[in-house]
N, C-alpha and C. Protein backbone atom coordinates (compact mmCIF):
# COMPACT_ATOMS: atom_id res chain seq x y z
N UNK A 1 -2.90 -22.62 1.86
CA UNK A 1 -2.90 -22.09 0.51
C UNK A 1 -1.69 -22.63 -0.22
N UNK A 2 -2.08 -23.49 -1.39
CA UNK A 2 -0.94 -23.79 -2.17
C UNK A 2 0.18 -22.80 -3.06
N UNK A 3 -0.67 -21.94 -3.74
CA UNK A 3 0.15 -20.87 -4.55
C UNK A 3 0.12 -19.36 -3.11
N UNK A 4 1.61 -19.72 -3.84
CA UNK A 4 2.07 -18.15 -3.15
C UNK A 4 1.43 -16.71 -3.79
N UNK A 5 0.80 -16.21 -3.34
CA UNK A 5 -0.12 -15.17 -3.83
C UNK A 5 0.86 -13.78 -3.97
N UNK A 6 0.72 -12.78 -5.09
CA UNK A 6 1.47 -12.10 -5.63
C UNK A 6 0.70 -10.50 -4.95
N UNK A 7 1.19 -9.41 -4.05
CA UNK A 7 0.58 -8.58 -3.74
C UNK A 7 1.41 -7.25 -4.26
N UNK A 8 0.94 -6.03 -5.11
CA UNK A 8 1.50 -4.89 -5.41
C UNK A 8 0.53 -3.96 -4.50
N UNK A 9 1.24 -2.87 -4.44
CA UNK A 9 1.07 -2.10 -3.56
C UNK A 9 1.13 -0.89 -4.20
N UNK A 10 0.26 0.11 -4.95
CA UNK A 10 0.57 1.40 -5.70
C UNK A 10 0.50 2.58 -5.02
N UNK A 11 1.54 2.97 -5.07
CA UNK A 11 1.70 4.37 -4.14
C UNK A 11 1.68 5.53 -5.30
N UNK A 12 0.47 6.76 -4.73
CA UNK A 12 0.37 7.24 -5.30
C UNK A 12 0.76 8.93 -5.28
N UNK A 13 1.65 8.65 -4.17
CA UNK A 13 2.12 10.04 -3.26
C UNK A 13 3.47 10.51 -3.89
N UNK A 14 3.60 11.66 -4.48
CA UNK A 14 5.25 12.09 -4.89
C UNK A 14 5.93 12.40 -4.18
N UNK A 15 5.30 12.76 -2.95
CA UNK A 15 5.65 13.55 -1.31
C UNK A 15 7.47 12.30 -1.52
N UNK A 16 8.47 13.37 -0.84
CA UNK A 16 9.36 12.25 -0.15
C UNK A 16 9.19 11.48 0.89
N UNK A 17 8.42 12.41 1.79
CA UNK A 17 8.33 11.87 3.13
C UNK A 17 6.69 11.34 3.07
N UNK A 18 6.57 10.69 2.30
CA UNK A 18 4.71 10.86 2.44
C UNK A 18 4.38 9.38 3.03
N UNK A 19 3.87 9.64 4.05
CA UNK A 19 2.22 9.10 4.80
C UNK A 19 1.69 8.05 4.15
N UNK A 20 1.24 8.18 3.04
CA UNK A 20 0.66 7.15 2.45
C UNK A 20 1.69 5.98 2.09
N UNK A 21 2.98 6.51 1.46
CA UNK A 21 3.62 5.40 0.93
C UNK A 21 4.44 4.33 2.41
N UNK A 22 4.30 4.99 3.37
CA UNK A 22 4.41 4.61 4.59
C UNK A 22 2.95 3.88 5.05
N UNK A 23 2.18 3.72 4.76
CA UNK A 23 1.24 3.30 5.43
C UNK A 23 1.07 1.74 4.18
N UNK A 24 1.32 1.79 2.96
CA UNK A 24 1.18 1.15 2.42
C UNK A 24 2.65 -0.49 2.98
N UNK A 25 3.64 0.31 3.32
CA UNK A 25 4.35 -0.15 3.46
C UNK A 25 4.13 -1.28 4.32
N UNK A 26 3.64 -0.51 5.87
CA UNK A 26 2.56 -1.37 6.59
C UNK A 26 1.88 -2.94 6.47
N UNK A 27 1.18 -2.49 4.94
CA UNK A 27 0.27 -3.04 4.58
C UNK A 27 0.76 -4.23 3.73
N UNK A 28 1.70 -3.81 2.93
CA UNK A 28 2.62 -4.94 2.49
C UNK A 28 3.42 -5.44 3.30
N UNK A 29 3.72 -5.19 4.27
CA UNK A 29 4.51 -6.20 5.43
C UNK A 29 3.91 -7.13 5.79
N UNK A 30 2.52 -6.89 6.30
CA UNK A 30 1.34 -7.67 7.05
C UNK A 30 1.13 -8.65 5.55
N UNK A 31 1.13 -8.60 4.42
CA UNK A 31 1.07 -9.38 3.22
C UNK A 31 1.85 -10.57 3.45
N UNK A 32 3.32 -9.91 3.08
CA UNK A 32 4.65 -10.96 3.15
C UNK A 32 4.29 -11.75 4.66
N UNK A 33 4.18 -11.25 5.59
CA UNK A 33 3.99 -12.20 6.78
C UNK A 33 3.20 -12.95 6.57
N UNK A 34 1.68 -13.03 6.21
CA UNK A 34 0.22 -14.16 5.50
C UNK A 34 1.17 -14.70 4.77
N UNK A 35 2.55 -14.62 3.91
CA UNK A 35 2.81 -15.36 3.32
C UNK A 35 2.79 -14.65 1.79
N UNK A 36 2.36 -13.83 1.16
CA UNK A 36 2.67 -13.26 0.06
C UNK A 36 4.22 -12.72 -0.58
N UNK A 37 4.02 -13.12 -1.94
CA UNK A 37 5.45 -12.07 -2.35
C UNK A 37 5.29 -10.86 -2.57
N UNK A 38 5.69 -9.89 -1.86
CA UNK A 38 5.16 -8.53 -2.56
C UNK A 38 6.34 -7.38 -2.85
N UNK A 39 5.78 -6.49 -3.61
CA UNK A 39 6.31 -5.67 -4.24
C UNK A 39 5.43 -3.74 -4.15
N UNK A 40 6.41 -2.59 -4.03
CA UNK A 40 5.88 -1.43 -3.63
C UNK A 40 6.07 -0.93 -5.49
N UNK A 41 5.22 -0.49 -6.03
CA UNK A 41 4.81 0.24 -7.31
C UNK A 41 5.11 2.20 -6.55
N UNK A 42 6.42 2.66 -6.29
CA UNK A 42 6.21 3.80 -6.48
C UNK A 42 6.50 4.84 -7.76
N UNK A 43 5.19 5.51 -7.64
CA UNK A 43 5.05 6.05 -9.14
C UNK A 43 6.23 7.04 -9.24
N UNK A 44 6.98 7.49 -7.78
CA UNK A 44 8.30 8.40 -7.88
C UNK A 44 9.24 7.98 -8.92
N UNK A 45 9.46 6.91 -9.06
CA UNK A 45 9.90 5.60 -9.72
C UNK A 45 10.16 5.46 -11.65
N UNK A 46 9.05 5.96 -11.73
CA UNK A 46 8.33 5.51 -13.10
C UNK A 46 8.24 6.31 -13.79
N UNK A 47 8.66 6.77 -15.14
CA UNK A 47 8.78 7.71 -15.64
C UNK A 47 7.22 7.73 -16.54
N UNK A 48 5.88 7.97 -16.30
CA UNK A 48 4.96 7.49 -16.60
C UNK A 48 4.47 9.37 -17.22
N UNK A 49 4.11 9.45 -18.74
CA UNK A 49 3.62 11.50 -19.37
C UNK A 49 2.40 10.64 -19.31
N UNK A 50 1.64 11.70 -19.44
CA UNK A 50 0.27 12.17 -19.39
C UNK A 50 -0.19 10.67 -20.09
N UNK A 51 -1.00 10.09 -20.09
CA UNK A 51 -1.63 9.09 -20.82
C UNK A 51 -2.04 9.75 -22.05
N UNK A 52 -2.06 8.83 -23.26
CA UNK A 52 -2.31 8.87 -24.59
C UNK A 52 -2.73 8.19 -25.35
N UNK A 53 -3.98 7.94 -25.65
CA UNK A 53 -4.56 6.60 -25.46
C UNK A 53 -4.06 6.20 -27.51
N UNK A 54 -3.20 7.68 -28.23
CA UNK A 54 -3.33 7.49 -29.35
C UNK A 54 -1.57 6.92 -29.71
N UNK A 55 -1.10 6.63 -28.10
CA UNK A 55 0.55 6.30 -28.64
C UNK A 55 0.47 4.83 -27.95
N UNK A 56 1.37 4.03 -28.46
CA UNK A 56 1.70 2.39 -28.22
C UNK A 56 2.17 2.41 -26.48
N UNK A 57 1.60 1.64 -25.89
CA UNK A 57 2.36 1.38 -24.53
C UNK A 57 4.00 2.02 -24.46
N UNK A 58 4.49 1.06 -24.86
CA UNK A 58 5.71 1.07 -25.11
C UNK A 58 6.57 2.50 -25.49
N UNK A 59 5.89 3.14 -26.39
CA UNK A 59 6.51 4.37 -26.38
C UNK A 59 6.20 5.32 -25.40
N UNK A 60 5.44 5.09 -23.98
CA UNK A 60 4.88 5.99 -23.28
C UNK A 60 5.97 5.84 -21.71
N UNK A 61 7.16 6.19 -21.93
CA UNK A 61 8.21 5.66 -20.79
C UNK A 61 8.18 4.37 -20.24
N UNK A 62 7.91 4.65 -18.75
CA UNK A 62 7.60 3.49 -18.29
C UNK A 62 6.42 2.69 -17.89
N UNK A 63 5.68 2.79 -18.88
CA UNK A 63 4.08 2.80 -18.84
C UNK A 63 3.79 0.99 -18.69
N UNK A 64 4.59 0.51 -19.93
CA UNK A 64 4.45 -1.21 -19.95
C UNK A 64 4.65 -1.96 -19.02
N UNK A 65 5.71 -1.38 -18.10
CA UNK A 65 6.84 -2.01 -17.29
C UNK A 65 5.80 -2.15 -16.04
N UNK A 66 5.30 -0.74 -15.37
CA UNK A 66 4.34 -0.34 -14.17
C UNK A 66 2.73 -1.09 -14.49
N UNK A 67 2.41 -1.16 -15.60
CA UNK A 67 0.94 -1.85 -15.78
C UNK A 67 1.24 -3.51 -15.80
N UNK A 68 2.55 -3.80 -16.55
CA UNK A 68 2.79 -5.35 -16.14
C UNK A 68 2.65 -5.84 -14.97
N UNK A 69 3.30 -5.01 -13.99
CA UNK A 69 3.08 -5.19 -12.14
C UNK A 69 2.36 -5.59 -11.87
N UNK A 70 1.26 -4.57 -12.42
CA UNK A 70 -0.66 -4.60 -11.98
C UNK A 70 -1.29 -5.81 -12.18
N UNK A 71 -0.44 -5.86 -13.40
CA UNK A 71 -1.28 -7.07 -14.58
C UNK A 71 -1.23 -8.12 -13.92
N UNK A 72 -0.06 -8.87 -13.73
CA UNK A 72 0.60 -10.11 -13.28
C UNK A 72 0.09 -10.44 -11.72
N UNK A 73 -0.04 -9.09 -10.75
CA UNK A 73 -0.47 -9.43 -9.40
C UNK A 73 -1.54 -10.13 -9.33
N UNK A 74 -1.59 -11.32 -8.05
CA UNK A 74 -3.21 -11.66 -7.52
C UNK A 74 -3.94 -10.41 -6.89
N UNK A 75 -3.48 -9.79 -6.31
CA UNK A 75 -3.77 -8.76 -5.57
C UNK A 75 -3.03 -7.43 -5.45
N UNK A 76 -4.10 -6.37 -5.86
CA UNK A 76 -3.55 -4.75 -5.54
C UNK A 76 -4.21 -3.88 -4.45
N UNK A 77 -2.94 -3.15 -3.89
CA UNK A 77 -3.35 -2.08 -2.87
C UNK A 77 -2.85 -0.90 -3.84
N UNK A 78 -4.00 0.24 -3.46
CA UNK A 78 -3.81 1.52 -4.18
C UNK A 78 -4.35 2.82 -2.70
N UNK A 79 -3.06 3.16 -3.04
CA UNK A 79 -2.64 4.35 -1.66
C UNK A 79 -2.97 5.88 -2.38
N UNK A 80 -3.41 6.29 -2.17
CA UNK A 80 -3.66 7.53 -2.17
C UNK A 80 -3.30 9.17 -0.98
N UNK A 81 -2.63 9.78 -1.07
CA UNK A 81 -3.21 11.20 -0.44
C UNK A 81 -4.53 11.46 -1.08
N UNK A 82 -5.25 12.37 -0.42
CA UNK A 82 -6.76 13.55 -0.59
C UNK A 82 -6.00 14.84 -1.00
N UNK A 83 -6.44 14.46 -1.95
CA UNK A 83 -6.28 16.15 -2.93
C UNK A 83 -8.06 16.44 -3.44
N UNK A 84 -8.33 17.41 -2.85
CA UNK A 84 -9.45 17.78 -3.20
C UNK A 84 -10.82 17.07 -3.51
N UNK A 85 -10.74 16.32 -2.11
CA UNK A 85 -11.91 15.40 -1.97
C UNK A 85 -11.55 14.28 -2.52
N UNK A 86 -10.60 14.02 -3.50
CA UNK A 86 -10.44 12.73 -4.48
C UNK A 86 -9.07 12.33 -4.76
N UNK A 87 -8.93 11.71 -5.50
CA UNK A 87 -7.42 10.78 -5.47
C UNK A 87 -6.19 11.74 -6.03
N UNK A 88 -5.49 11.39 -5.66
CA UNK A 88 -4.06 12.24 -6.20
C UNK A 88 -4.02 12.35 -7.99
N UNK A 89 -3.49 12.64 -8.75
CA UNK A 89 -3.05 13.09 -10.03
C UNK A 89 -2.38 12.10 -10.89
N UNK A 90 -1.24 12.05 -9.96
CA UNK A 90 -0.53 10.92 -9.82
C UNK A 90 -1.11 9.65 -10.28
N UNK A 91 -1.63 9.26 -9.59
CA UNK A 91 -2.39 7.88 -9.12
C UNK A 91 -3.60 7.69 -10.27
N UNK A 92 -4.36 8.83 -10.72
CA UNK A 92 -5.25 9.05 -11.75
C UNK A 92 -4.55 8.93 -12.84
N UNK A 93 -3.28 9.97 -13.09
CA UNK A 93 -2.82 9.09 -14.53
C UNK A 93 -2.62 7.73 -14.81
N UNK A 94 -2.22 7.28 -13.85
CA UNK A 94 -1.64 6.10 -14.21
C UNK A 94 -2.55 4.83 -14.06
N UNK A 95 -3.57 4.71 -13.33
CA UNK A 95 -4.97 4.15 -13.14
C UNK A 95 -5.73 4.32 -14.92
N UNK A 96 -5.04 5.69 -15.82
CA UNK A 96 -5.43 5.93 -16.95
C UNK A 96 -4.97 4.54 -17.89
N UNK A 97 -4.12 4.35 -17.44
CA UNK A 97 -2.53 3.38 -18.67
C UNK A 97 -3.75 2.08 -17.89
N UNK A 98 -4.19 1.98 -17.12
CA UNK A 98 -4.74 0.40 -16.89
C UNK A 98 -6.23 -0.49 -17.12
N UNK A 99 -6.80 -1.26 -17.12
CA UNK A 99 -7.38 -0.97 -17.71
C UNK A 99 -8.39 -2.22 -17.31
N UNK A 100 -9.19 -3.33 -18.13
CA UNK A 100 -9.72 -4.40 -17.71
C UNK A 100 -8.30 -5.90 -17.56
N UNK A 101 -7.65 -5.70 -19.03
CA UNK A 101 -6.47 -6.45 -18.33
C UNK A 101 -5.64 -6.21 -16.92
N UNK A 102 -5.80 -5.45 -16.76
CA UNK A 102 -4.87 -5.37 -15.41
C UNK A 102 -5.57 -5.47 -13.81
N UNK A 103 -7.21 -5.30 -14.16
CA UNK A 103 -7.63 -5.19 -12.96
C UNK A 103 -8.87 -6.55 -13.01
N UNK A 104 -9.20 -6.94 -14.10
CA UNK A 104 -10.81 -8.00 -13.59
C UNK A 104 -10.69 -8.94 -13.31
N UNK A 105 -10.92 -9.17 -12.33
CA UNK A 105 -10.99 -10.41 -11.46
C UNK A 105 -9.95 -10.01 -10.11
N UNK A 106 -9.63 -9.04 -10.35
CA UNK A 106 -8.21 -8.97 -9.13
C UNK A 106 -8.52 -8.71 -8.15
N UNK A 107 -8.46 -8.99 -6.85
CA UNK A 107 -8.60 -8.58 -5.76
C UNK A 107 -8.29 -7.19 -5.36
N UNK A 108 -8.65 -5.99 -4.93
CA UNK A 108 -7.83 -4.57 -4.92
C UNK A 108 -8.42 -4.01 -3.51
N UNK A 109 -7.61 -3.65 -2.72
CA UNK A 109 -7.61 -2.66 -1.58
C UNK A 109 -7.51 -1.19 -1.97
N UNK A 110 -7.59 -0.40 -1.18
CA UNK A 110 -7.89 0.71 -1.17
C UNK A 110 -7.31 1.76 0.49
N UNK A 111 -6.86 2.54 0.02
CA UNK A 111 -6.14 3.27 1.48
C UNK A 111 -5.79 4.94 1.26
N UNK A 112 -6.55 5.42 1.88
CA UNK A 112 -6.24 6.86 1.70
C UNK A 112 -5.75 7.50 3.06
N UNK A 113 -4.95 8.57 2.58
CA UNK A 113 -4.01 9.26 3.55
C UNK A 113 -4.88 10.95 3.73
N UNK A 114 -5.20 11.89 4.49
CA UNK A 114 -5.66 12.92 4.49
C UNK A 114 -4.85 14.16 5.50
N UNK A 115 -4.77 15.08 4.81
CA UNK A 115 -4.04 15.65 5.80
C UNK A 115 -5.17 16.59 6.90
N UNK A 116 -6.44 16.60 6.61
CA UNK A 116 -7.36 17.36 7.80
C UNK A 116 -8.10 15.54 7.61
N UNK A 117 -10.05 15.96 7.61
CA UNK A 117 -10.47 14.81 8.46
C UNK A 117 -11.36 14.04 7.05
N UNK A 118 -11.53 14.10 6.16
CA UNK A 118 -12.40 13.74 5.36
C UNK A 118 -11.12 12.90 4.07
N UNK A 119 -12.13 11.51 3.98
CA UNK A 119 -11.47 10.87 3.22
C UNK A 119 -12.53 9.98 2.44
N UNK A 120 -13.17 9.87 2.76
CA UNK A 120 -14.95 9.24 2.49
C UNK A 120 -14.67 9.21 0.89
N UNK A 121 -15.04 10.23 0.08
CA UNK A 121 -15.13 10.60 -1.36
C UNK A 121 -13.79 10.06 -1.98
N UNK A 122 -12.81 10.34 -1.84
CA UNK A 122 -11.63 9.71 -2.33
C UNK A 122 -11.42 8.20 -2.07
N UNK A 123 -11.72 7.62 -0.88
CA UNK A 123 -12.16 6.01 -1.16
C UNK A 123 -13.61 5.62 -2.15
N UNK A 124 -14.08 6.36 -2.05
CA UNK A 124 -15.71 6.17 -3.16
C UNK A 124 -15.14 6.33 -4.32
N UNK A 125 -14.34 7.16 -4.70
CA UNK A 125 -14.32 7.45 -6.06
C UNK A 125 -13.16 6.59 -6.27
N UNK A 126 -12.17 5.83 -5.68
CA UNK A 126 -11.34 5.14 -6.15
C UNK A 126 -11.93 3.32 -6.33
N UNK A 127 -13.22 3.20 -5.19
CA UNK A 127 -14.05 1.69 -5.52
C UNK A 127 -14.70 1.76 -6.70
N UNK A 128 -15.35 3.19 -7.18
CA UNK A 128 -16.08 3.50 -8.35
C UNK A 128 -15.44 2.91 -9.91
N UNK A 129 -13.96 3.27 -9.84
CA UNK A 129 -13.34 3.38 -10.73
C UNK A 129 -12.48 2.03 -11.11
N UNK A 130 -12.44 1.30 -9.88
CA UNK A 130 -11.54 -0.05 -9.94
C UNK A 130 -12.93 -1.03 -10.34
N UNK A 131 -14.25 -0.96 -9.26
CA UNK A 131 -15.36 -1.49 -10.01
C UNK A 131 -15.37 -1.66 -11.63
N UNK A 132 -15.05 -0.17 -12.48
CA UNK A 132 -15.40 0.29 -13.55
C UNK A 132 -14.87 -0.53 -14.55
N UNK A 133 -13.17 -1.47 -14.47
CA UNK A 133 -12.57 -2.04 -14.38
C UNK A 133 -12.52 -4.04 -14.28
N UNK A 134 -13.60 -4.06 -13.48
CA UNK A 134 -14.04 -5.42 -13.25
C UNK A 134 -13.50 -5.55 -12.18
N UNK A 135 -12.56 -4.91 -11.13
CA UNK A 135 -11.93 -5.24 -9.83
C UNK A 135 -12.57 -5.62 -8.58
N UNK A 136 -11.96 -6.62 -7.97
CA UNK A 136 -12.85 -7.39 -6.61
C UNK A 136 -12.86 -6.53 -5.68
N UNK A 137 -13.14 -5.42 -4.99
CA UNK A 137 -12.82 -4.60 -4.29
C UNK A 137 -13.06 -4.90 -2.97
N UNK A 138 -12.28 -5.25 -1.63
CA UNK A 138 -12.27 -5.38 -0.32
C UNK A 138 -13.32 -4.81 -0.01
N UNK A 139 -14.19 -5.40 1.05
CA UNK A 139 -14.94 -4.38 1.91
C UNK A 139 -14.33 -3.81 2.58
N UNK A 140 -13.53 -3.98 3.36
CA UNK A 140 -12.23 -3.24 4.21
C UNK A 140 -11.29 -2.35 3.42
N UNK A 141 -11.38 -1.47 4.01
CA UNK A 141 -10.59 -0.09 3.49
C UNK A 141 -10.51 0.98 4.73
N UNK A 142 -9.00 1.52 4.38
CA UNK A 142 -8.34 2.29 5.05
C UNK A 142 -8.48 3.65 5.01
N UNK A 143 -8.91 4.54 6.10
CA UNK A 143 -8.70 6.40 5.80
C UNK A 143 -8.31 6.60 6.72
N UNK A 144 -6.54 7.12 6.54
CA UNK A 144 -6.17 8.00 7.77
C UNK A 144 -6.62 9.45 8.31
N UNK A 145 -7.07 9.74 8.87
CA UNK A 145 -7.18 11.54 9.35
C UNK A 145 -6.08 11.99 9.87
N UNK A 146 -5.78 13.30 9.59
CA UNK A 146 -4.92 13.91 10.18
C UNK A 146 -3.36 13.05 10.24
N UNK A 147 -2.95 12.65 8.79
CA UNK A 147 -2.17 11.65 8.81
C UNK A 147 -0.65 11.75 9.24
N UNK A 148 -0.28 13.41 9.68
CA UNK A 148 1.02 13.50 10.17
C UNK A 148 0.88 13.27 11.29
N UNK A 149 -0.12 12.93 12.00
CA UNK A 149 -0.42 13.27 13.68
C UNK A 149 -0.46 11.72 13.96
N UNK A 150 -0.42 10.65 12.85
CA UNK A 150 -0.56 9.35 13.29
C UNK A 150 0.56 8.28 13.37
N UNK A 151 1.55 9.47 13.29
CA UNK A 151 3.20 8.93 13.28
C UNK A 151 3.63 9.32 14.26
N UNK A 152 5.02 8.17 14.99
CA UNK A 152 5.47 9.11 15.52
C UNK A 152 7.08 8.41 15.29
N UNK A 153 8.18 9.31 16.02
CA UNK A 153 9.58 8.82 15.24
C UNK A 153 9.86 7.40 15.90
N UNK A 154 10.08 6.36 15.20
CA UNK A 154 10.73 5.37 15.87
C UNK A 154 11.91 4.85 14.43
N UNK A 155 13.54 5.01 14.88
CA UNK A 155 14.09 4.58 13.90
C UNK A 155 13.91 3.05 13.35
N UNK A 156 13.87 2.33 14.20
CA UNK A 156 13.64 0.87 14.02
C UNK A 156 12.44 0.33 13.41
N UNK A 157 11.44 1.26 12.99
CA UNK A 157 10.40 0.57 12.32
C UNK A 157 10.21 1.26 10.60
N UNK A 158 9.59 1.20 10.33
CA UNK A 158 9.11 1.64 8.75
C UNK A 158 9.46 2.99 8.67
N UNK A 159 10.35 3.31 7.46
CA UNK A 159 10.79 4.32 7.41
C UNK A 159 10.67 5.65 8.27
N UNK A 160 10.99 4.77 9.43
CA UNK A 160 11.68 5.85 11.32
C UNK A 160 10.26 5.99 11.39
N UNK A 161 9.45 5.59 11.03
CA UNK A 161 8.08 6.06 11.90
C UNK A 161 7.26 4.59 12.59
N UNK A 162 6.15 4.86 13.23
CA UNK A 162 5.23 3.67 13.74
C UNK A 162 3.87 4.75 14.06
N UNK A 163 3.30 3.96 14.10
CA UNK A 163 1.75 4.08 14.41
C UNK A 163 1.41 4.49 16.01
N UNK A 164 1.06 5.97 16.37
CA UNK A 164 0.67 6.34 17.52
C UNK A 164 -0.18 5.08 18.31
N UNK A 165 -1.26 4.78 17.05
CA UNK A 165 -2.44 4.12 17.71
C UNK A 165 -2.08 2.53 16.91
N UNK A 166 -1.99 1.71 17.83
CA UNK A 166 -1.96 0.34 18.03
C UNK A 166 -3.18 -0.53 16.72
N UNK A 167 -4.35 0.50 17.27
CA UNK A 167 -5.88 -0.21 16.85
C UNK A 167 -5.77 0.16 15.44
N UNK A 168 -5.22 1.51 15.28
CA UNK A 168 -5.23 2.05 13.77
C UNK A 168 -3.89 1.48 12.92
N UNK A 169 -2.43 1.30 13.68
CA UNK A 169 -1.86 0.13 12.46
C UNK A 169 -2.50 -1.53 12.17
N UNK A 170 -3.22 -1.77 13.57
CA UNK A 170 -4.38 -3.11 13.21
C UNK A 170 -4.77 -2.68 11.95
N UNK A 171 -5.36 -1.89 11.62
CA UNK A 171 -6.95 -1.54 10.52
C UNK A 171 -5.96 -2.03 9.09
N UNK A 172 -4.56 -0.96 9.47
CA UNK A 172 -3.50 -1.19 8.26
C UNK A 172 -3.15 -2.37 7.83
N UNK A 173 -2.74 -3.07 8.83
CA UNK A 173 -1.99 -4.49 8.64
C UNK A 173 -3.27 -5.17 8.29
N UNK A 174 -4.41 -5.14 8.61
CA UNK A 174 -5.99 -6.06 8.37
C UNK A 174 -5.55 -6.19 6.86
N UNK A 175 -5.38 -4.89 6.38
CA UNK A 175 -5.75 -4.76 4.61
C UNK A 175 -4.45 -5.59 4.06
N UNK A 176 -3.19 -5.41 4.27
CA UNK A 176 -2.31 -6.50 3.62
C UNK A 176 -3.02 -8.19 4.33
N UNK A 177 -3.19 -8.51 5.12
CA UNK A 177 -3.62 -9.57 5.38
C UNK A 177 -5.18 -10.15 4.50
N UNK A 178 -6.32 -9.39 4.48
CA UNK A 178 -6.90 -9.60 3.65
C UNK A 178 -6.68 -9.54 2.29
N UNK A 179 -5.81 -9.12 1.51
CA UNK A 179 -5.75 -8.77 0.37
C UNK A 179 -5.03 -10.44 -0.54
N UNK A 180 -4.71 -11.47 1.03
CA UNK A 180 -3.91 -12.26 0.90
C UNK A 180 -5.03 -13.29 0.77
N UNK A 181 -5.54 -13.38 1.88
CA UNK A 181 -6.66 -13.93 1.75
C UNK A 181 -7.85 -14.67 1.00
N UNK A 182 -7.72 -12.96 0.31
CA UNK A 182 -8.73 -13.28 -0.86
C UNK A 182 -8.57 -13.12 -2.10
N UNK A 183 -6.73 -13.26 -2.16
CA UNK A 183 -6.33 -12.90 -3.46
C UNK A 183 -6.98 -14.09 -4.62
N UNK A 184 -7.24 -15.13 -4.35
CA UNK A 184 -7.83 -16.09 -5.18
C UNK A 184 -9.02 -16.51 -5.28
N UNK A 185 -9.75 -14.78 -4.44
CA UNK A 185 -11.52 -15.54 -4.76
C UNK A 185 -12.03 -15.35 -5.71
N UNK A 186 -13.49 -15.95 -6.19
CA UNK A 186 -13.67 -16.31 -7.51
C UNK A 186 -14.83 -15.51 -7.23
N UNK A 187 -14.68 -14.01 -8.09
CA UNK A 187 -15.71 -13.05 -7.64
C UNK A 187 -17.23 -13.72 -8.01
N UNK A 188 -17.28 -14.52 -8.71
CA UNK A 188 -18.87 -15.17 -9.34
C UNK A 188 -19.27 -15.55 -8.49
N UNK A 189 -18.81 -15.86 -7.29
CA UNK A 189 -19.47 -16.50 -6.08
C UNK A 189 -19.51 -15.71 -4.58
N UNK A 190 -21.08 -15.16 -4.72
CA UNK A 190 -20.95 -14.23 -4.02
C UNK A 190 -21.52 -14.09 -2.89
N UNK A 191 -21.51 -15.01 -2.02
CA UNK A 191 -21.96 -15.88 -0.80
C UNK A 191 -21.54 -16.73 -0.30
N UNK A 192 -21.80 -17.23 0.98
CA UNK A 192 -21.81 -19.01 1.26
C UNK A 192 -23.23 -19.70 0.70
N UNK A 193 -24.73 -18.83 0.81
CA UNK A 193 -25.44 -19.51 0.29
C UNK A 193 -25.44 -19.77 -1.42
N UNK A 194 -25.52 -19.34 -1.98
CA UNK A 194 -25.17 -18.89 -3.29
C UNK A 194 -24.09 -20.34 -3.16
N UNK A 195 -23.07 -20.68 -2.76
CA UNK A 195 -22.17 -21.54 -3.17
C UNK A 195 -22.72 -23.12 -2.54
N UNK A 196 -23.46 -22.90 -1.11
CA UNK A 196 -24.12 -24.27 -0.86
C UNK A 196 -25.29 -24.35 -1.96
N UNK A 197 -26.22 -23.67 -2.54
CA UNK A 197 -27.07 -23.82 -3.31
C UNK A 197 -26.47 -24.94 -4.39
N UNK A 198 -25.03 -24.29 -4.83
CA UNK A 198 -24.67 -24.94 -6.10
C UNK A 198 -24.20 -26.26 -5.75
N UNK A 199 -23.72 -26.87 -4.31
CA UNK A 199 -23.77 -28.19 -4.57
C UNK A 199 -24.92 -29.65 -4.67
């Protein structure tokens, strides 16, 4: 791959200690290693009020600054906790501020954190909405269960934690690695046959 591919990572957890923004972390490591430059979007970060679709970017804190991120990336990961079957608050406002500039054509992952066992609906409703958008959406996507139980303390790795299960930081690291991958595919082509046809 000639161009160095650009990967953001949106964390959508306010938690200090949260799961998700740890798992994303993961995921952008496995990026930078494929070779990506990447960067963590935490919304803790960002001084981002309620969306307003009747005030200028610019006057909406740090609204310009956090959607430029989006904008400019080849590729986005969007982390979520499960709040009530569906995506965090958080993560919904600010998914509000964005829009077809920031997402069509882009490559976008998807990763949800749960604290019991159901995560199904909150990845559906976050492909629904990046689709809605024009976004390339991975077939591969991440749901942790029971996501405090999938840590355990190690100071030396990602913020003092690591992955109980071996197979399940695989699934993690898969998604920064794909996201690298296919940060430059050309969603119009949506096959190998489909693309031998055309020569």
């Amino acid at each position: 791959m000639s161009q160095t591919p650009s990967v953001v990572a949106v964390s959508g957890s306010l938690r200090d200690e949260s799961y998700t923004r740890t798992a994303l972390k993961y995921v952008l490591r496995a990026a930078a290693d494929a070779g990506a430059e990447t960067t963590l979007l935490d919304l803790r970060a960002y001084d981002l009020p309620v969306y307003d679709p009747d005030r200028d970017l610019e006057d909406q804190g740090d609204a310009a600054e956090a959607t430029r991120l989006v904008r400019e990336a080849d590729a986005v990961a969007l982390g979520t906790p499960v709040y009530h079957g569906s995506y965090s608050g958080a993560l919904k406002n600010f998914h509000d501020y964005c829009g077809f500039d920031e997402y069509e054509e882009t490559t976008v992952g998807l990763l949800a954190t749960a604290g019991g066992g159901s995560y199904g609906s909150t990845l559906d409703h976050l492909r629904i909405t990046v689709r809605g958008v024009h976004g390339w959406v991975l077939p591969h996507q991440v749901g942790l269960r029971d996501a405090s139980g999938k840590f355990e303390a190690d100071p030396e790795s990602i913020d003092g934690r690591r992955f109980r299960d071996p197979g399940l930081q695989d699934r993690v690291e898969k998604l920064g690695r794909n996201l690298v991958e296919y940060a430059f595919i050309d969603p119009s082509v949506t096959s190998a046959q489909s693309t031998a046809a055309d020569d």
